[in-house]
C-alpha atoms as a PDB file:
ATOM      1  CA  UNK A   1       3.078   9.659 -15.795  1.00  0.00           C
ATOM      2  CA  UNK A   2       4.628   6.373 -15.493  1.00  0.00           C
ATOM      3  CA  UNK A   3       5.941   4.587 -18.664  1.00  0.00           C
ATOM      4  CA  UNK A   4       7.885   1.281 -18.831  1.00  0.00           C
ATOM      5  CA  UNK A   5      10.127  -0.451 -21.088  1.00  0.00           C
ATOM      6  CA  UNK A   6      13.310  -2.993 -21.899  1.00  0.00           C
ATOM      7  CA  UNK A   7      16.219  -1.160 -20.737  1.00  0.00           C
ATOM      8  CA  UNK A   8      20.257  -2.688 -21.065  1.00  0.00           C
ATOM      9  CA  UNK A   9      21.594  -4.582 -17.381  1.00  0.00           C
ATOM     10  CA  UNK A  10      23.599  -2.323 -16.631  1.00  0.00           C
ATOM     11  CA  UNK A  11      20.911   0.318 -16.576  1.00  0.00           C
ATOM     12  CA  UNK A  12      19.349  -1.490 -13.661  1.00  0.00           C
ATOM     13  CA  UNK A  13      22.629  -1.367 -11.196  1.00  0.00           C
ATOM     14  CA  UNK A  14      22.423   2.190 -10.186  1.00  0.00           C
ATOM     15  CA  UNK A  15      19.059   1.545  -8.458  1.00  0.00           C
ATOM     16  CA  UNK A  16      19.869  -2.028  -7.520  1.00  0.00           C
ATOM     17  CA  UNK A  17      22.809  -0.332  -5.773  1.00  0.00           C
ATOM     18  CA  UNK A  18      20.771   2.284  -4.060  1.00  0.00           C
ATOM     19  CA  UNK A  19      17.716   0.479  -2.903  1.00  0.00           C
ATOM     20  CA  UNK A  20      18.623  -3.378  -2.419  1.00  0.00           C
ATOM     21  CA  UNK A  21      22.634  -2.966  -1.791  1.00  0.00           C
ATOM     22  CA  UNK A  22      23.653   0.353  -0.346  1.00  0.00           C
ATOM     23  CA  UNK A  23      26.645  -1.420   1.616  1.00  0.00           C
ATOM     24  CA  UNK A  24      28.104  -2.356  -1.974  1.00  0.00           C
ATOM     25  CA  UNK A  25      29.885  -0.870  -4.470  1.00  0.00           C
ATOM     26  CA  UNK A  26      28.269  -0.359  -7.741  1.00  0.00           C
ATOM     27  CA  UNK A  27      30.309  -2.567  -9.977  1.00  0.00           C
ATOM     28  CA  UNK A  28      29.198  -5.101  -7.514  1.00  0.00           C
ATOM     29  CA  UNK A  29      25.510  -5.255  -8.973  1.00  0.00           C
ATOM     30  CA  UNK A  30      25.806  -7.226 -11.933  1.00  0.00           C
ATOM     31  CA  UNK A  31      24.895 -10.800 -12.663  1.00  0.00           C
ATOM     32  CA  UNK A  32      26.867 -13.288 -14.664  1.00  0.00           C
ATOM     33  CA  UNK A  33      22.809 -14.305 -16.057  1.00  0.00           C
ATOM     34  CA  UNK A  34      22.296 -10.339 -16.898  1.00  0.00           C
ATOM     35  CA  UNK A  35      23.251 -10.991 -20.126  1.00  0.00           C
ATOM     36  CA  UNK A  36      20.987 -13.862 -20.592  1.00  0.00           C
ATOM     37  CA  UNK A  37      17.716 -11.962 -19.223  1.00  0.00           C
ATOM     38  CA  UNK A  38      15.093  -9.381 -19.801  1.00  0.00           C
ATOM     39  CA  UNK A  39      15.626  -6.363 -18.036  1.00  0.00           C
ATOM     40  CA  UNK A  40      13.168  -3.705 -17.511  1.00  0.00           C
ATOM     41  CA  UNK A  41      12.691  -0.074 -15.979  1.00  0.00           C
ATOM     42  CA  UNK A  42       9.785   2.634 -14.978  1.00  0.00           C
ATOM     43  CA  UNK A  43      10.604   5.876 -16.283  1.00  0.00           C
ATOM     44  CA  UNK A  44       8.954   8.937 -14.976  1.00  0.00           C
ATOM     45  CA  UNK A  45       9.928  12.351 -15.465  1.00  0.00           C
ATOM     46  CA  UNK A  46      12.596  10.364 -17.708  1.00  0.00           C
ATOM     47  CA  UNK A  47      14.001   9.095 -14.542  1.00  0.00           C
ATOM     48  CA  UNK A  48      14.871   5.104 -13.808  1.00  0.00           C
ATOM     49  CA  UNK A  49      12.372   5.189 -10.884  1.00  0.00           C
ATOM     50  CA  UNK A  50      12.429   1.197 -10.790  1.00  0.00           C
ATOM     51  CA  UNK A  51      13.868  -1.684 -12.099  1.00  0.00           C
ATOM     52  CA  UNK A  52      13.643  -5.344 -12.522  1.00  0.00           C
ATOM     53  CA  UNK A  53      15.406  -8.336 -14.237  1.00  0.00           C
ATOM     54  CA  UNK A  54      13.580 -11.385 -15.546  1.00  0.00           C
ATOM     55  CA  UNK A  55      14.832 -14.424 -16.225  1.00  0.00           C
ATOM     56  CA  UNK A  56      13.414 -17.409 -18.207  1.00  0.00           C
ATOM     57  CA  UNK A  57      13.730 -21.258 -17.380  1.00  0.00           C
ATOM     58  CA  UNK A  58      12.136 -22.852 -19.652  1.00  0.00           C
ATOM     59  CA  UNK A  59       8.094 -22.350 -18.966  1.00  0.00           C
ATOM     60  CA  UNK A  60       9.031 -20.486 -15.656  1.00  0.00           C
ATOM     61  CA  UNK A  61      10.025 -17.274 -15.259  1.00  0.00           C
ATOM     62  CA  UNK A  62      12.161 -15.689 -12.715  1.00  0.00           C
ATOM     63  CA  UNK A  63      12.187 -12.116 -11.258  1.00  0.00           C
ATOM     64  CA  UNK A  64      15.174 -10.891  -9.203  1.00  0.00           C
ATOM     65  CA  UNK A  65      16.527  -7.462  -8.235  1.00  0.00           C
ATOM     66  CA  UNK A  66      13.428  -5.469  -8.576  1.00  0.00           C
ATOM     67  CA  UNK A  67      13.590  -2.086  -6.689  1.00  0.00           C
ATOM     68  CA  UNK A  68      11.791   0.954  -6.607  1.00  0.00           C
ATOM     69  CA  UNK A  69      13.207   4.575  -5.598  1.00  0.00           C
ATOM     70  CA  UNK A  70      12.601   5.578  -2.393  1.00  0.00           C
ATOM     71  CA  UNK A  71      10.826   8.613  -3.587  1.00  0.00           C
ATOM     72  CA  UNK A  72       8.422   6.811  -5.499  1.00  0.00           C
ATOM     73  CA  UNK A  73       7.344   3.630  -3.601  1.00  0.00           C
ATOM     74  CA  UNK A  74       3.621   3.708  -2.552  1.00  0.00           C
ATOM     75  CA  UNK A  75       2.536   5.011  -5.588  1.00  0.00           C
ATOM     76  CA  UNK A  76       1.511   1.897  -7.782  1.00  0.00           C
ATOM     77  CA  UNK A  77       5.008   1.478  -9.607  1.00  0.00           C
ATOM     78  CA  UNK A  78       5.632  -1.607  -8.327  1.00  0.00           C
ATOM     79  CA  UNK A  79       2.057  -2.736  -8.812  1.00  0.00           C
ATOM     80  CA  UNK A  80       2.608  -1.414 -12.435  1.00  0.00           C
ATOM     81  CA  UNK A  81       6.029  -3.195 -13.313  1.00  0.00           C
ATOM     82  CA  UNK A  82       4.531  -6.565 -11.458  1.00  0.00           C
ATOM     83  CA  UNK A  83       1.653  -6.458 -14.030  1.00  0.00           C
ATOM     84  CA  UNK A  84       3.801  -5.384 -16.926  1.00  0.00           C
ATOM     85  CA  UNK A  85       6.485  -8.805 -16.656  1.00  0.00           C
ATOM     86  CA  UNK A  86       3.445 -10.724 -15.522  1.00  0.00           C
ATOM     87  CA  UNK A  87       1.890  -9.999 -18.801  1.00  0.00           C
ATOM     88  CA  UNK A  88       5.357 -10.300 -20.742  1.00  0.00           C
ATOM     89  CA  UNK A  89       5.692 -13.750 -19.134  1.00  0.00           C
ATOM     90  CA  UNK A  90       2.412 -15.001 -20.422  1.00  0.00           C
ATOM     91  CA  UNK A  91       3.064 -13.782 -24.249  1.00  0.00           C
ATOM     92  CA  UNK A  92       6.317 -15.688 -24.165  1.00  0.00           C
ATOM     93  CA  UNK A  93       4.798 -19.067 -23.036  1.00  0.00           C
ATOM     94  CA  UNK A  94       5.300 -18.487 -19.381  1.00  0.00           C
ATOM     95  CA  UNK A  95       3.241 -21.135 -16.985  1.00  0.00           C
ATOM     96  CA  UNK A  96       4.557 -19.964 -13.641  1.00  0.00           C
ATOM     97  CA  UNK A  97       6.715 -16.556 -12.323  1.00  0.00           C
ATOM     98  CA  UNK A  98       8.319 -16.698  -9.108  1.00  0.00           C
ATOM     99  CA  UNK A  99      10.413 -15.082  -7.467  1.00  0.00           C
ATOM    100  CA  UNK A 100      12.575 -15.009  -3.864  1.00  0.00           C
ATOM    101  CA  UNK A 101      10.838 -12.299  -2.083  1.00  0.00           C
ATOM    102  CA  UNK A 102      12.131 -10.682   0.969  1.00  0.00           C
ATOM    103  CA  UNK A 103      10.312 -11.270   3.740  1.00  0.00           C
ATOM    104  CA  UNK A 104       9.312  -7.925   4.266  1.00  0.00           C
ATOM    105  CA  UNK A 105       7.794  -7.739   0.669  1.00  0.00           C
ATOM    106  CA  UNK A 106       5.744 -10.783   1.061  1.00  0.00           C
ATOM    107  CA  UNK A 107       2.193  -9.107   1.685  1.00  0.00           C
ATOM    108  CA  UNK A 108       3.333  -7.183  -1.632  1.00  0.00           C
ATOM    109  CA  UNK A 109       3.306 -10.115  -3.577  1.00  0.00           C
ATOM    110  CA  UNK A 110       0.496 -12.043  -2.075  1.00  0.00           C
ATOM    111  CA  UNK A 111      -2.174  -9.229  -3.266  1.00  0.00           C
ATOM    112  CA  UNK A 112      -0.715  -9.522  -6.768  1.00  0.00           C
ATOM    113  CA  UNK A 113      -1.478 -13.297  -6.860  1.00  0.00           C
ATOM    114  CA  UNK A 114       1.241 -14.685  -5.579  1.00  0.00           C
ATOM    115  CA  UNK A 115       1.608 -17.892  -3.300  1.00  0.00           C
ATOM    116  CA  UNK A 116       3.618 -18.873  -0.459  1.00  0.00           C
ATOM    117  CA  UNK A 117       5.356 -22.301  -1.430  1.00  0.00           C
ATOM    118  CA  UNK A 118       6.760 -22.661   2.944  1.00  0.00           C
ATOM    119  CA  UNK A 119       9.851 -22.482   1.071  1.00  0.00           C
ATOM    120  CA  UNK A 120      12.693 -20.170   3.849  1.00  0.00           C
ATOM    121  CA  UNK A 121      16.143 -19.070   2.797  1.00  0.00           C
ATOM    122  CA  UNK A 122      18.539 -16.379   4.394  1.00  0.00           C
ATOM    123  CA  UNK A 123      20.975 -14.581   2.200  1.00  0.00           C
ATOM    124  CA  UNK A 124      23.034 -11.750   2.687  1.00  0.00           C
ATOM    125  CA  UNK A 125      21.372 -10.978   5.467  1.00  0.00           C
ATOM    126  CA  UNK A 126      18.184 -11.095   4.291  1.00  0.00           C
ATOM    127  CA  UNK A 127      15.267 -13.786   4.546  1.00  0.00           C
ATOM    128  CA  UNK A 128      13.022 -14.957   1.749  1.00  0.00           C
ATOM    129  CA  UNK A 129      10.513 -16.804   0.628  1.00  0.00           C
ATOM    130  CA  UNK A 130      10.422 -18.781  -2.529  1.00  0.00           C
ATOM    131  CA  UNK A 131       6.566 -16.778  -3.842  1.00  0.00           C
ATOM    132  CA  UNK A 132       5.209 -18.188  -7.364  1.00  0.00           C
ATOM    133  CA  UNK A 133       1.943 -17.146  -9.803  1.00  0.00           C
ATOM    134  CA  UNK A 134       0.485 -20.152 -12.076  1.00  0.00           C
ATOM    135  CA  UNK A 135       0.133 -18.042 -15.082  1.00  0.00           C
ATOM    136  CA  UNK A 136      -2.146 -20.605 -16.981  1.00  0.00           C
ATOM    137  CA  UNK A 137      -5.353 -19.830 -15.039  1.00  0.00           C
END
């Protein structure tokens, strides 16, 4: 059984670390904005089995850092924490979530509602795409 709930930051860097930075050092994986976010875990077996940070801009909401353990991914944890902040979002006056999704997550996002914007960025390595939900339909 899955459960989910608002954990501290620093909570979030040990699988931040393992699943989205393995080249870094732990202490590495916090944000300056941590502190000024919503932060929030799956728990199963009373393990952290995923994590993501939200942020809030006004009436748009930001996700970043989301991750889920290697041991656990294709089971509907993801799906399950995307709903969950989606929903959280929504009750705090949220009108659009986005998010910079890695390339290779895209088709992820897109069958939870989310839409390209043609928006391309490389960081770290990495390529993204700028993804957003209207959350007022």
């Amino acid at each position: 059984m899955i459960y989910i709930e608002q954990i501290r930051p620093e909570l979030t860097w040990r699988l931040r670390n393992k699943i989205l930075y393995p080249k870094q050092k732990l202490n590495e994986m916090a944000m300056e904005e941590d502190n000024n976010g919503f932060h929030f875990a799956a728990f199963k077996d009373n393990y952290i089995v995923g994590v993501i940070s939200l942020f809030a801009h006004g009436e748009e909401y930001q996700f970043r850092k989301f991750a889920v353990d290697e041991s656990v991914q294709n089971m509907g944890i993801g799906g399950q924490m995307l709903a969950y902040i989606t929903d959280f979002s929504k009750t705090n006056g949220a009108k659009k979530l986005w998010c910079n999704a890695r390339v290779s997550a895209i088709g992820f996002y897109t069958k939870a509602g989310f839409e390209h914007t043609g928006k391309f960025f490389t960081r770290h390595g990495f390529d993204y795409e700028i993804l957003e939900k209207n959350l007022t339909l």
